[in-house]
Protein backbone atom coordinates (compact mmCIF):
# COMPACT_ATOMS: atom_id res chain seq x y z
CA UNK A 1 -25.36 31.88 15.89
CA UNK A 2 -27.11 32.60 12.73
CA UNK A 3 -26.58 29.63 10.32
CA UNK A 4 -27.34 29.47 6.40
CA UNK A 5 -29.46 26.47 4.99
CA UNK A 6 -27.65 23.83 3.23
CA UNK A 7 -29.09 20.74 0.49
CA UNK A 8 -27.80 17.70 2.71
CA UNK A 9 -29.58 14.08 3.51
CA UNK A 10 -28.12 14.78 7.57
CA UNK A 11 -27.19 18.56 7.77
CA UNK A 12 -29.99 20.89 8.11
CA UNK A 13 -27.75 24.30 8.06
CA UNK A 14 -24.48 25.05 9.13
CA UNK A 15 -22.83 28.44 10.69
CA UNK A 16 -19.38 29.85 11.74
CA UNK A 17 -18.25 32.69 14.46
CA UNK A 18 -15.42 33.26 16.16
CA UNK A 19 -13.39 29.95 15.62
CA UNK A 20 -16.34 27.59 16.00
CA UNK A 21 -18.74 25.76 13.16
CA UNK A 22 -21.98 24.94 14.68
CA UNK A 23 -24.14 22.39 12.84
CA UNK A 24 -27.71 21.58 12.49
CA UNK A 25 -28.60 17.96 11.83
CA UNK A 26 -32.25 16.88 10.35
CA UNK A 27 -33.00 15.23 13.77
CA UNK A 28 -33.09 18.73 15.27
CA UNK A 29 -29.48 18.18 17.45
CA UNK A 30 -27.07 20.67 17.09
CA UNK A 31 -22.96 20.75 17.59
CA UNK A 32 -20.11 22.96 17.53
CA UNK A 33 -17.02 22.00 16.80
CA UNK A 34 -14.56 24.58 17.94
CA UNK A 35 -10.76 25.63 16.88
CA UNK A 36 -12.08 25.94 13.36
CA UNK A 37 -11.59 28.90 10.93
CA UNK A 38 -13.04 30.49 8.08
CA UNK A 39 -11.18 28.42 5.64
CA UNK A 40 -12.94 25.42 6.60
CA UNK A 41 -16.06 26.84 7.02
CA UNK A 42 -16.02 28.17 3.30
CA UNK A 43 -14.72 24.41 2.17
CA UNK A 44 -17.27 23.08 4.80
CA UNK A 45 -20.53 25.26 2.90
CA UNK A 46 -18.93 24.32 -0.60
CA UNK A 47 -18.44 20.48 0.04
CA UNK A 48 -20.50 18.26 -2.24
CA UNK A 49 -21.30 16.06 1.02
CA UNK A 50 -21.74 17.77 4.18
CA UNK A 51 -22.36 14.15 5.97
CA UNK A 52 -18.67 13.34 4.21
CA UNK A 53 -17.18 16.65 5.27
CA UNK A 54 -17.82 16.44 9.02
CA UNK A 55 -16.68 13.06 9.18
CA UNK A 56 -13.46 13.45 7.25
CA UNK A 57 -12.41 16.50 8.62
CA UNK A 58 -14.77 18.19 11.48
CA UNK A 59 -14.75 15.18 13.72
CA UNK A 60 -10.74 16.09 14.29
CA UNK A 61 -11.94 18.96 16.11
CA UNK A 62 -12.90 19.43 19.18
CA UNK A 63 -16.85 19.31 19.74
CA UNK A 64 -19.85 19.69 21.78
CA UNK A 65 -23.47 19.07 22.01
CA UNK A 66 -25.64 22.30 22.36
CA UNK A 67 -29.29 21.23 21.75
């Protein structure tokens, strides 16, 4: 999944296809969180905090480790 560069203290870049946001931390782990959409995705890349974000509203999604 190709993902876009973000300015965050714990997100490295973030990316969305097909209904799941996958997320790059700064310690090189990555997760997708599934049963998303676009809408959150924008709000996601436009959110002040991306560290805030994912907990206040990604971590109600399902999720997954990838790397």
């Amino acid at each position: 999944m190709q993902r876009i560069p973000v300015v965050s203290t714990n997100v490295n870049s973030i990316g969305y296809a097909n209904g799941i946001i996958e997320v790059e931390f700064t310690d090189g782990s990555i997760y997708q969180y599934s049963g998303t959409n676009e809408y959150v995705f924008r709000n996601f890349l436009n959110a002040p905090s991306k560290g805030r974000f994912i907990h206040y509203y990604l971590k109600g999604y399902s999720y997954q480790r990838v790397a």
